[in-house]
Protein backbone atom coordinates (compact mmCIF):
# COMPACT_ATOMS: atom_id res chain seq x y z
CA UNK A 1 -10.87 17.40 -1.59
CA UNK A 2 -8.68 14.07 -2.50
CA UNK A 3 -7.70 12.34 0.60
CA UNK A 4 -6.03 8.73 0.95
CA UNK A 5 -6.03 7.66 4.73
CA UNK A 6 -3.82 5.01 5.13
CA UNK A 7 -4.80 2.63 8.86
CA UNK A 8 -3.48 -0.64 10.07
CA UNK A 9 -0.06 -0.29 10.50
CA UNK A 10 1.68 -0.86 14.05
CA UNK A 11 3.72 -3.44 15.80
CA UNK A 12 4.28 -6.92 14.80
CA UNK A 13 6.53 -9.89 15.59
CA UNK A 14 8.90 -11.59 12.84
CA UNK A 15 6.43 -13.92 11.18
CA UNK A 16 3.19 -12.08 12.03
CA UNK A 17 0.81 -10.35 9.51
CA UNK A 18 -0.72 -7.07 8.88
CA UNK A 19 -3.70 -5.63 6.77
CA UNK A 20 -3.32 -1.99 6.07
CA UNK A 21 -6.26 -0.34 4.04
CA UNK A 22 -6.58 2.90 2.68
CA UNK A 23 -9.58 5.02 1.96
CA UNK A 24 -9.69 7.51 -1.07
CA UNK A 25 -12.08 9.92 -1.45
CA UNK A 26 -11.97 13.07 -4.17
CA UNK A 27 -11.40 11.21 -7.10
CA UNK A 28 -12.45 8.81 -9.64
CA UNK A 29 -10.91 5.85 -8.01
CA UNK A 30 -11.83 3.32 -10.71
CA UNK A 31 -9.25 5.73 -13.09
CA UNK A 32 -6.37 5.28 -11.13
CA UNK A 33 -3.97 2.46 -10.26
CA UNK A 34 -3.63 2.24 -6.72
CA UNK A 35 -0.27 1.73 -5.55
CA UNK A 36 1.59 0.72 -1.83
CA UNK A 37 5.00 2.45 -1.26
CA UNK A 38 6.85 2.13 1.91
CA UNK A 39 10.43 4.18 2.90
CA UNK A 40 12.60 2.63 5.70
CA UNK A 41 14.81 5.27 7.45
CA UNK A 42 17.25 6.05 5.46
CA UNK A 43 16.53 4.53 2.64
CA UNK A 44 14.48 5.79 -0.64
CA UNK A 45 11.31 5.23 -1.43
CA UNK A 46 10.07 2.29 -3.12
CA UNK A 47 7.21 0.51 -4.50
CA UNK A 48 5.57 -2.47 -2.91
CA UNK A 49 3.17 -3.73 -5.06
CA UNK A 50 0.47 -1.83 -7.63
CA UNK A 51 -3.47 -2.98 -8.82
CA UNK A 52 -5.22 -2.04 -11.85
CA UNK A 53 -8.35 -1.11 -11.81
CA UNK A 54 -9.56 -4.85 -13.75
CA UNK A 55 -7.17 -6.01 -10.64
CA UNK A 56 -4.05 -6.67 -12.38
CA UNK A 57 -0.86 -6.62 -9.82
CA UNK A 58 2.25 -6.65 -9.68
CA UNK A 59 4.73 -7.20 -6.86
CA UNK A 60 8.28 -6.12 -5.95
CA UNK A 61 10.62 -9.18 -5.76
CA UNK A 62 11.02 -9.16 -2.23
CA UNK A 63 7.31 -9.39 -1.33
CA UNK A 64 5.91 -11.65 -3.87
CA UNK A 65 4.45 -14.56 -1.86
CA UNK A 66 4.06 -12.55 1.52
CA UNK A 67 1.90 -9.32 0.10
CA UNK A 68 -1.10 -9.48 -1.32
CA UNK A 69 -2.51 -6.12 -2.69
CA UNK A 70 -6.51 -6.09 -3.60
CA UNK A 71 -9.03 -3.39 -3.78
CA UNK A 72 -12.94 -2.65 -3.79
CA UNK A 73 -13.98 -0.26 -6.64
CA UNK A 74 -17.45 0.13 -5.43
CA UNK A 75 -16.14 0.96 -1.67
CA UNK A 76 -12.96 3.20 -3.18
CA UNK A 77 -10.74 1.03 -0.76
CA UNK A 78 -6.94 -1.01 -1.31
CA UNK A 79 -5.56 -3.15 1.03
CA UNK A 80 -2.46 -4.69 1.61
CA UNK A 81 -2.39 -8.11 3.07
CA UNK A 82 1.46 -8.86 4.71
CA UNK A 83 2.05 -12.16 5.83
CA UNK A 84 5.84 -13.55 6.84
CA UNK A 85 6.21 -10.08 8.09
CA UNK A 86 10.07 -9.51 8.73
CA UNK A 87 12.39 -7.49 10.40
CA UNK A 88 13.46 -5.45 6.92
CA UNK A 89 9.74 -5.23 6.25
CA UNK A 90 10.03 -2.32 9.04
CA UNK A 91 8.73 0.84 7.31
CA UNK A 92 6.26 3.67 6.27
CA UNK A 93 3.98 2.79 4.34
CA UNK A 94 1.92 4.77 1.74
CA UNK A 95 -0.96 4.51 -0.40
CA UNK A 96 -0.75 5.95 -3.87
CA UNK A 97 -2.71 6.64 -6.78
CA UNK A 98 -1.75 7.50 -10.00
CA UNK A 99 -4.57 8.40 -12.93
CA UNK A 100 -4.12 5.96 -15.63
CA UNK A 101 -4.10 8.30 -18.41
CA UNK A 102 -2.49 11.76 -17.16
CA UNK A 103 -0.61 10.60 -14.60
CA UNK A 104 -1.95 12.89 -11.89
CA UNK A 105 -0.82 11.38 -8.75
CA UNK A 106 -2.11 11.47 -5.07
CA UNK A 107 -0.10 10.07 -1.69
CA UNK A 108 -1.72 9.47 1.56
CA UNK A 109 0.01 10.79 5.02
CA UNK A 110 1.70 7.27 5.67
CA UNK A 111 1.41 4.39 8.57
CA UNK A 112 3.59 3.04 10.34
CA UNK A 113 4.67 -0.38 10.20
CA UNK A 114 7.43 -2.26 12.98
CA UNK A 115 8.58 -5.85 12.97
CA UNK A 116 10.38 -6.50 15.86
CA UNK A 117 10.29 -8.76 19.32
């Protein structure tokens, strides 16, 4: 059974950091490119940042220089470091894998993350 369980999210002052991590299980992990997402209300989905399995990355615009995405083959873990959390940053937050050949993809349930005083 493939499972991605996102933890770490919560509530964070302007400036603060997070670490959310997310543990797969089901799958191959070292064949997929693990991926963060996050959806503020009302808004679409969109992609945060994304890490080969060699640990290539690549960053929206917005977080490059705050985020820092990493993961640990041999545990099947990915993280995402936020730092300079702000008040925009305020979303859901998912962990996503896509296989690097078929394209087979897999989302966890979310976590929720709140910047705010």
């Amino acid at each position: 059974q493939v499972q991605l369980v996102e933890s770490g999210g919560g509530l964070v002052q302007p400036g603060g950091s997070l670490r959310l991590s997310c543990a797969a299980s089901g799958f191959v992990f070292r064949n997929y490119v693990m991926n963060w997402y996050r959806q503020a209300p009302g808004k679409e989905r969109e992609l945060v940042a994304r890490i080969t399995s060699a640990g290539d990355t690549n960053y929206a615009d917005s977080m490059k220089g705050r985020f820092t995405i990493s993961r640990d083959n041999a545990k099947n873990t990915v993280s995402l470091q936020m730092n300079s959390l702000k008040p925009e940053d305020t979303a859901v937050y998912y962990c996503n894998a896509v296989h690097v050949y078929t394209q087979r993809h897999y989302w966890g349930q979310g976590t929720q993350v709140t910047v705010s005083t």
